[in-house]
N, C-alpha and C. Protein backbone atom coordinates (compact mmCIF):
# COMPACT_ATOMS: atom_id res chain seq x y z
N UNK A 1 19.64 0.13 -9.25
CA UNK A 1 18.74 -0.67 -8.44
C UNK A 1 18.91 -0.29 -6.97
N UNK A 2 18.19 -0.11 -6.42
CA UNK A 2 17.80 0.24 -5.11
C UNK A 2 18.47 -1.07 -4.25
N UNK A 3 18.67 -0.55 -2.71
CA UNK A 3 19.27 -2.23 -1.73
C UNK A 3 17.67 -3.02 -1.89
N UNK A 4 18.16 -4.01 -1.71
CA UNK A 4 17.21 -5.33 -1.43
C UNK A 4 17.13 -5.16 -0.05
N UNK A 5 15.96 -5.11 0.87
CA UNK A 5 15.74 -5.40 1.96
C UNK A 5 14.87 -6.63 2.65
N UNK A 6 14.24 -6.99 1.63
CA UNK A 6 13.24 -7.75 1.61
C UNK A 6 13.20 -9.15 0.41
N UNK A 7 13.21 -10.09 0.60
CA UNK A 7 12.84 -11.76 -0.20
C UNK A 7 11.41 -11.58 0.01
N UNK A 8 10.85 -12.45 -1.05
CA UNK A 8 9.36 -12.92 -0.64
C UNK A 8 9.19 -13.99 -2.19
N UNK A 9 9.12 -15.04 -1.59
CA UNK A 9 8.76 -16.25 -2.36
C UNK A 9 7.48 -17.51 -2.54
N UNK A 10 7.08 -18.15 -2.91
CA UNK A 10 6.29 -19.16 -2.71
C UNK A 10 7.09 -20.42 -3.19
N UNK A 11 6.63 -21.54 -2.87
CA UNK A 11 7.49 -22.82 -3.26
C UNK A 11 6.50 -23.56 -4.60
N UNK A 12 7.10 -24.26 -5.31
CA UNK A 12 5.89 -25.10 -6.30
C UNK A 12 6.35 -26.65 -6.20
N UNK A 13 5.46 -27.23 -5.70
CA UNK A 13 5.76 -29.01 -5.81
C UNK A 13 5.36 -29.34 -7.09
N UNK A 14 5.90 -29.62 -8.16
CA UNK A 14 5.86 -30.31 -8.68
C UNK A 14 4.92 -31.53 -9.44
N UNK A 15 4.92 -33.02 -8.93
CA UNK A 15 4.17 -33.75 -8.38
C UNK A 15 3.77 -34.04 -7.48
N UNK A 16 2.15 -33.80 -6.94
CA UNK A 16 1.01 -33.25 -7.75
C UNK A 16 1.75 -32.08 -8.26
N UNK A 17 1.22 -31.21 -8.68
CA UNK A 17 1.65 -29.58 -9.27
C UNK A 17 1.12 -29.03 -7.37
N UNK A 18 1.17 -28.13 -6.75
CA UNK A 18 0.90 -27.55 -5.82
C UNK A 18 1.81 -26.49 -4.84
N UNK A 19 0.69 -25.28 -5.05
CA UNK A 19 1.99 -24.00 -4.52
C UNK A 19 1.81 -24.57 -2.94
N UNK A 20 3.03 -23.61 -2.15
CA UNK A 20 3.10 -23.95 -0.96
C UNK A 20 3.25 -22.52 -0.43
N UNK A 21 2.04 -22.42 0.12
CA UNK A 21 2.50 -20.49 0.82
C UNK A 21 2.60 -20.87 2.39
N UNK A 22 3.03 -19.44 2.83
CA UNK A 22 3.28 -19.97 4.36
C UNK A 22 1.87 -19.65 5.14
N UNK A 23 1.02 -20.33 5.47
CA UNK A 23 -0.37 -20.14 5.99
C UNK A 23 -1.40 -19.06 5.13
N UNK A 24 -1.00 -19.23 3.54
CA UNK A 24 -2.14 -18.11 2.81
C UNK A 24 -1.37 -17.07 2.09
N UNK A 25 -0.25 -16.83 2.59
CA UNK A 25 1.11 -15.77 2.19
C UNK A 25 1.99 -16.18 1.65
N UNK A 26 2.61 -15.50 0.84
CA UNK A 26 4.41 -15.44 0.62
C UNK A 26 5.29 -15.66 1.44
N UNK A 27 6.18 -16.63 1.59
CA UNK A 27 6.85 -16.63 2.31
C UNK A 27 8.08 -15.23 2.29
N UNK A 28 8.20 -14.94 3.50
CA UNK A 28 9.22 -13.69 3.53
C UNK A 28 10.43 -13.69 4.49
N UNK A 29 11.12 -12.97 4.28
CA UNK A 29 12.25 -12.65 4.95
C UNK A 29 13.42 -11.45 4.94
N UNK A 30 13.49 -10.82 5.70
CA UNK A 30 14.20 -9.53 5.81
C UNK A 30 15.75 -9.23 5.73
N UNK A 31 16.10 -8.86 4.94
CA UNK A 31 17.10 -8.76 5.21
C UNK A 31 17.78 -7.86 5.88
N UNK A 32 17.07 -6.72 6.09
CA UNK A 32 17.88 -5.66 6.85
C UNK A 32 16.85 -4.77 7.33
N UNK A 33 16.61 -4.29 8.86
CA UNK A 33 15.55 -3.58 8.94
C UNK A 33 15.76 -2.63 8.60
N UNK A 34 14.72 -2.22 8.84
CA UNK A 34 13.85 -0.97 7.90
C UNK A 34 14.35 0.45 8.47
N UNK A 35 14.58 1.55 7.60
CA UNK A 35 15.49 2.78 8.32
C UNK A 35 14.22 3.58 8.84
N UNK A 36 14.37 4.53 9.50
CA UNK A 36 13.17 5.48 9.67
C UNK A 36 12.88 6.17 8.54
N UNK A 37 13.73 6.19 7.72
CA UNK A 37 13.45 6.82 6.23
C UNK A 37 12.36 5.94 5.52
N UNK A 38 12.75 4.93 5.40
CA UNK A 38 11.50 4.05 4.97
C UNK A 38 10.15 3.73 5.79
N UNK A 39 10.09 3.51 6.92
CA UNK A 39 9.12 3.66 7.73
C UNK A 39 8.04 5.10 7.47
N UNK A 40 8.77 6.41 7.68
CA UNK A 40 8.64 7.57 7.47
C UNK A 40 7.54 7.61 5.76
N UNK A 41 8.13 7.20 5.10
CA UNK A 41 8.22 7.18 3.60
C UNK A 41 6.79 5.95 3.66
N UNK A 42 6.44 5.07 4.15
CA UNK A 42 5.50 4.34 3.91
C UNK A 42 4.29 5.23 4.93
N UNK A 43 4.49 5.67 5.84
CA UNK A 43 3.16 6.23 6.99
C UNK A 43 3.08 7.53 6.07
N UNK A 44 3.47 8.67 5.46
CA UNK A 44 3.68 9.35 4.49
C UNK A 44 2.88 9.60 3.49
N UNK A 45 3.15 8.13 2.35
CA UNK A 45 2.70 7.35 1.67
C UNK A 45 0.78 7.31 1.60
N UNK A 46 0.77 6.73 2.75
CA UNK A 46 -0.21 5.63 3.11
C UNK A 46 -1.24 6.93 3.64
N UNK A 47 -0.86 8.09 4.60
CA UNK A 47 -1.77 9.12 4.65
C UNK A 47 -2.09 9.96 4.05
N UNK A 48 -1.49 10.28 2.94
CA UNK A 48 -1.55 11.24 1.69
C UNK A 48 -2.47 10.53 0.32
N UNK A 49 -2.53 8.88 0.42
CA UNK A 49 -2.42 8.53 -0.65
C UNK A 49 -4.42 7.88 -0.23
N UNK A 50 -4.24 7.48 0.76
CA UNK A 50 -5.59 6.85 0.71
C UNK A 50 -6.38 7.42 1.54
N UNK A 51 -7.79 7.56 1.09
CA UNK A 51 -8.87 8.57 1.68
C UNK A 51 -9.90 7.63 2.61
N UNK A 52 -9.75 6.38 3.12
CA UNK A 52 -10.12 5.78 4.20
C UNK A 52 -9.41 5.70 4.75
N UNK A 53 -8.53 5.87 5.61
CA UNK A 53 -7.26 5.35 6.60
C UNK A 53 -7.79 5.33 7.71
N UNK A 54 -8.27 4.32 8.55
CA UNK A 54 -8.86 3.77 9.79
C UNK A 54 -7.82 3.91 10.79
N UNK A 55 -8.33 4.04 11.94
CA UNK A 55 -7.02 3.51 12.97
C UNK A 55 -6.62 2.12 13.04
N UNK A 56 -7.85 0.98 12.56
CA UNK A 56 -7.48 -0.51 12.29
C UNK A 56 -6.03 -0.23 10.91
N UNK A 57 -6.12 0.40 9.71
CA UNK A 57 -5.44 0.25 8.73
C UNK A 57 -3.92 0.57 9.53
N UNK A 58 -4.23 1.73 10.14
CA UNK A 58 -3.05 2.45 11.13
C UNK A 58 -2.18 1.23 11.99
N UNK A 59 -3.12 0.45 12.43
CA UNK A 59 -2.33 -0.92 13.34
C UNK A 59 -1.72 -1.44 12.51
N UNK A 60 -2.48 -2.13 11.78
CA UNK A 60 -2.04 -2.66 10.66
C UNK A 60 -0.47 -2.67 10.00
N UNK A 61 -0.69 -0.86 9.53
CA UNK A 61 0.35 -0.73 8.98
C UNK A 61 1.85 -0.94 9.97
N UNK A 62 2.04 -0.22 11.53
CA UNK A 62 2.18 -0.62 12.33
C UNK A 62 2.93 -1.71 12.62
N UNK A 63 1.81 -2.64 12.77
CA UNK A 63 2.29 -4.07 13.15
C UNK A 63 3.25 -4.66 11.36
N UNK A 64 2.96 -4.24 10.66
CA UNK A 64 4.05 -4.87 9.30
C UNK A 64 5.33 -4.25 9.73
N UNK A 65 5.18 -2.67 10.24
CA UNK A 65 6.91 -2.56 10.24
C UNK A 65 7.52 -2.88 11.42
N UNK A 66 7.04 -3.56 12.79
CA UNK A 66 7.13 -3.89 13.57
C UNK A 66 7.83 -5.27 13.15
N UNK A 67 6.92 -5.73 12.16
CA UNK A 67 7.09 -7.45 11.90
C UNK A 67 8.71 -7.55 11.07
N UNK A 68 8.84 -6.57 10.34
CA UNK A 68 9.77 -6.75 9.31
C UNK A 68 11.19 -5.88 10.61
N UNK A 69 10.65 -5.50 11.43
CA UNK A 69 12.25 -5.22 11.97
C UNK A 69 12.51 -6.43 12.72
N UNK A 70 11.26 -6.97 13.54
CA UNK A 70 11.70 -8.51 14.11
C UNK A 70 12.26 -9.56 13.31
N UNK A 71 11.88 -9.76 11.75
CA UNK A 71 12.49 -10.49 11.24
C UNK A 71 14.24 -10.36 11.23
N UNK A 72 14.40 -9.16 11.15
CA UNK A 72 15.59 -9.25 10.97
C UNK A 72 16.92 -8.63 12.08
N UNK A 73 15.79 -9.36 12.97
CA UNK A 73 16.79 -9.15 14.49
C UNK A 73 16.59 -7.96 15.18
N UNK A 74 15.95 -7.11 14.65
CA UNK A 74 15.55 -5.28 15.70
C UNK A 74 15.19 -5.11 16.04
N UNK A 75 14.24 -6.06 17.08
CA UNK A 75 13.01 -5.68 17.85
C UNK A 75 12.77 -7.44 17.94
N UNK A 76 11.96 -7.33 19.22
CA UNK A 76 11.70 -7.98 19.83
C UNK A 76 10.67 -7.50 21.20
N UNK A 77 9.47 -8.00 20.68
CA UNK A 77 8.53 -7.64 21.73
C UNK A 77 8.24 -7.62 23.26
N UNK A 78 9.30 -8.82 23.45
CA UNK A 78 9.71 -8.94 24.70
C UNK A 78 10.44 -7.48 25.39
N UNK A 79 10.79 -7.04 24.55
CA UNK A 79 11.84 -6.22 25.27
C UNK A 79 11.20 -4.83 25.88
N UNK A 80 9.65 -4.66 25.48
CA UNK A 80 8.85 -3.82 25.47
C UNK A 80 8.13 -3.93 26.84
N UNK A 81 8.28 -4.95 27.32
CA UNK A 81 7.17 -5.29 28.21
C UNK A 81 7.85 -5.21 29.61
């Protein structure tokens, strides 16, 4: 098995029955950011593999590995500015 870097869950209440996502999503959480190997390995991926790739998809993709190193403490946008 490969490291775990990543959780991603939803909650279920019960009574009523009702899922609980976090605004529409899975809730997530990082456990360890992301190496340039994996980063590398998803932009890679993602330009080889799909024959629309926009510069919007490009942000996109982008802003997820941006998001998943902030989760887990590596970045911080502030620090950019």
């Amino acid at each position: 098995m490969d490291h775990v870097c990543r959780v991603v869950w939803v909650l279920k209440e019960l009574e009523p029955e009702n899922w609980i996502h976090n605004g529409g999503t899975d809730f997530a959480v990082q456990l360890k950011p992301p190496s340039a190997a994996d980063v590398l390995g998803k932009v890679l991926t993602a330009e080889g593999t799909y024959s629309h790739w926009s510069l919007f998809n490009r942000f996109i993709l982008a802003n997820e590995i941006l998001d998943a190193a902030d989760s887990a403490g590596e970045y911080r946008a502030c620090d950019l500015a």
